[in-house]
C-alpha atoms as a PDB file:
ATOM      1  CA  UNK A   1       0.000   0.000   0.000  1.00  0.00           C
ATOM      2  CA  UNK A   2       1.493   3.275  -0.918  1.00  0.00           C
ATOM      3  CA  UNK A   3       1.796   5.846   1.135  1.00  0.00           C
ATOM      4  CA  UNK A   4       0.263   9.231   0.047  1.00  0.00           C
ATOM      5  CA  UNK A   5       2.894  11.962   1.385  1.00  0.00           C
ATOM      6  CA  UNK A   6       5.491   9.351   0.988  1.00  0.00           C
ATOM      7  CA  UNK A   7       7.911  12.280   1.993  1.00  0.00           C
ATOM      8  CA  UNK A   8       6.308  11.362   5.926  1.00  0.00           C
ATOM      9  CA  UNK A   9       8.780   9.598   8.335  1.00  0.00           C
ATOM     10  CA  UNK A  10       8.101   7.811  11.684  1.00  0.00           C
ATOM     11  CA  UNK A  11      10.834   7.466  14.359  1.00  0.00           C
ATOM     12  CA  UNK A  12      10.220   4.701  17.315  1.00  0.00           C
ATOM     13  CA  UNK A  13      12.968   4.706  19.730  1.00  0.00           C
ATOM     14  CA  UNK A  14      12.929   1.885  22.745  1.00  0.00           C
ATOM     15  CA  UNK A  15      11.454  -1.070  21.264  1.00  0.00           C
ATOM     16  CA  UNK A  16      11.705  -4.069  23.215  1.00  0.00           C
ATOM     17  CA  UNK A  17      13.995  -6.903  21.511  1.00  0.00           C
ATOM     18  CA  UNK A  18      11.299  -9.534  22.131  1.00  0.00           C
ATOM     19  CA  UNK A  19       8.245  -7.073  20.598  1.00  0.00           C
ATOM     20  CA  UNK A  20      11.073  -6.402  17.541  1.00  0.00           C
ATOM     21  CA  UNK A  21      12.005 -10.182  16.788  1.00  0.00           C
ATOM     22  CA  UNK A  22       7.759 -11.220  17.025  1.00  0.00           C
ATOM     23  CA  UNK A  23       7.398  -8.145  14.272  1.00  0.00           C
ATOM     24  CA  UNK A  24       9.913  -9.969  12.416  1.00  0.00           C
ATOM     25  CA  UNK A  25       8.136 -13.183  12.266  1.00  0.00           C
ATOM     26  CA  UNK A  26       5.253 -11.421  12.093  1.00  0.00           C
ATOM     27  CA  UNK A  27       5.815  -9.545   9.329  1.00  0.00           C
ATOM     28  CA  UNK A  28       7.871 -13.039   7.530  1.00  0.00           C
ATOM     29  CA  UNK A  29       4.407 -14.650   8.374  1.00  0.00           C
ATOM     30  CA  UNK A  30       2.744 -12.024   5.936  1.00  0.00           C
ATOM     31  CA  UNK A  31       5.166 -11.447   2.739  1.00  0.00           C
ATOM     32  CA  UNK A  32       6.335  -7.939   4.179  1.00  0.00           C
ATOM     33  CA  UNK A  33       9.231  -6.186   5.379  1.00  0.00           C
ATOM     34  CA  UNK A  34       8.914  -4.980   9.136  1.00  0.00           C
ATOM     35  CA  UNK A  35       8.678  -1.337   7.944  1.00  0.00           C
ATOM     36  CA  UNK A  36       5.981  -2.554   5.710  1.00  0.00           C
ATOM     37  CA  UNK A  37       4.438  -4.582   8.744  1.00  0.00           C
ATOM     38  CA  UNK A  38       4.636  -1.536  10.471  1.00  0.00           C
ATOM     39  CA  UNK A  39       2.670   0.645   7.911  1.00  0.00           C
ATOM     40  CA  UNK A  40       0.052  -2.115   8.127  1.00  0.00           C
ATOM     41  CA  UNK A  41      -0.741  -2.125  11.379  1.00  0.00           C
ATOM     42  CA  UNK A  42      -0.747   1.565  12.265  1.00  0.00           C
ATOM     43  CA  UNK A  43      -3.103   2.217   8.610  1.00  0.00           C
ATOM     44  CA  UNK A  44      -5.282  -1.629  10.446  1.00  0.00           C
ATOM     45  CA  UNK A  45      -5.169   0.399  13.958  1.00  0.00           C
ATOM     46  CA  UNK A  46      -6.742   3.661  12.576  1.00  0.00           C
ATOM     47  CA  UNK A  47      -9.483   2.318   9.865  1.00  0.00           C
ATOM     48  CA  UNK A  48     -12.847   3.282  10.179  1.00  0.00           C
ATOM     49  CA  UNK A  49     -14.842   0.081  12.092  1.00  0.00           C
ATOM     50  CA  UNK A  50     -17.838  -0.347  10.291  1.00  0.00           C
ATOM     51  CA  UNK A  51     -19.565  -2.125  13.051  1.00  0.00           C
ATOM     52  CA  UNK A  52     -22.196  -4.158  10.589  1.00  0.00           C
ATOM     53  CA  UNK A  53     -19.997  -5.713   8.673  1.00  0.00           C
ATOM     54  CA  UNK A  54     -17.758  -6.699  11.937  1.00  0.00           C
ATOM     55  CA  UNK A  55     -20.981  -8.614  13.416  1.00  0.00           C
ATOM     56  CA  UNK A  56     -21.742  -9.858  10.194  1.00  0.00           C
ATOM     57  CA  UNK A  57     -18.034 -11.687  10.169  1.00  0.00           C
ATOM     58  CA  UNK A  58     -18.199 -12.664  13.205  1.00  0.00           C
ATOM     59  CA  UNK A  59     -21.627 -14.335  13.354  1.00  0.00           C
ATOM     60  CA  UNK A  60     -20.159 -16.016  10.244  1.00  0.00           C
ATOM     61  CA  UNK A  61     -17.329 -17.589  12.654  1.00  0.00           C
ATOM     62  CA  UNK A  62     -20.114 -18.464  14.909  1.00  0.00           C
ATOM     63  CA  UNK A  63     -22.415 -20.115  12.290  1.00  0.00           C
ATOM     64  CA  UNK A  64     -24.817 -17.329  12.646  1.00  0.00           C
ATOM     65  CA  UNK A  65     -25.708 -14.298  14.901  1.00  0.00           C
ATOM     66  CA  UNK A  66     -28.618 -16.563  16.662  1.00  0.00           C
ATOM     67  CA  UNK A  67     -25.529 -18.332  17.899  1.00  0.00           C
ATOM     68  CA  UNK A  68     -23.476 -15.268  18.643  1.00  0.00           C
ATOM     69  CA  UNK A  69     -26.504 -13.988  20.503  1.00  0.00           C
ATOM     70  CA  UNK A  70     -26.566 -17.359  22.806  1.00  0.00           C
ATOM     71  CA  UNK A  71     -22.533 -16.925  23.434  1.00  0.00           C
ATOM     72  CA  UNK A  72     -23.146 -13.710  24.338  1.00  0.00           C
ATOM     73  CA  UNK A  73     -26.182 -14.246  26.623  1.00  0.00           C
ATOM     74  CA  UNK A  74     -24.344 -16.682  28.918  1.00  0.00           C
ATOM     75  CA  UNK A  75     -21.177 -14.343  28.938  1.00  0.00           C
ATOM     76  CA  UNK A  76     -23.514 -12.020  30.569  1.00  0.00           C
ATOM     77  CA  UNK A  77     -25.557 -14.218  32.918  1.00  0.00           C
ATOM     78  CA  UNK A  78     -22.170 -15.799  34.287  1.00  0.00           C
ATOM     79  CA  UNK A  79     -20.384 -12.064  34.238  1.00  0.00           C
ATOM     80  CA  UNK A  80     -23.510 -11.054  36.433  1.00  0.00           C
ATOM     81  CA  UNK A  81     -22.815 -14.347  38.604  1.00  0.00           C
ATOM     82  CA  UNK A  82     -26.131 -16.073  37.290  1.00  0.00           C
ATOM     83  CA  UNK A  83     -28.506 -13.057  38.546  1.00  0.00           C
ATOM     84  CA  UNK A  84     -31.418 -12.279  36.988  1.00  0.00           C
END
């Protein structure tokens, strides 16, 4: 992905070693250079969440909101310790 205002540079200082070498694999993992990695995790951080189309994936992981909906429904009757 290209950047726009390409001329735009981004300076982290203090990364931990362990945090650099799992952006490594990450970004192996992925086809990309870590600078590239980088890019696509700050632009993935800062998208727009269209929050439709995030149910609608994730109900799709689920086999359907109705089963989401159950999931959910016990996560909050055992959060709430089983009280009405």
């Amino acid at each position: 992905m290209p950047a726009q205002n390409s001329d735009v540079t981004l300076t982290i200082r203090g990364i931990d070693a362990s945090v650099k070498a799992k952006l490594k694999q990450r970004a192996a993992r992925h086809g990309r250079s870590m600078e590239g990695e980088v890019r696509h995790i700050l632009a993935d951080a800062v998208r727009p969440v269209n929050v439709g189309v995030e149910f609608h994936q994730l109900g799709a992981v689920f086999g359907g909101l109705d089963d989401l909906a159950e999931v959910m429904e016990d996560a909050v009757t055992d959060r709430r310790g089983n009280a009405p």
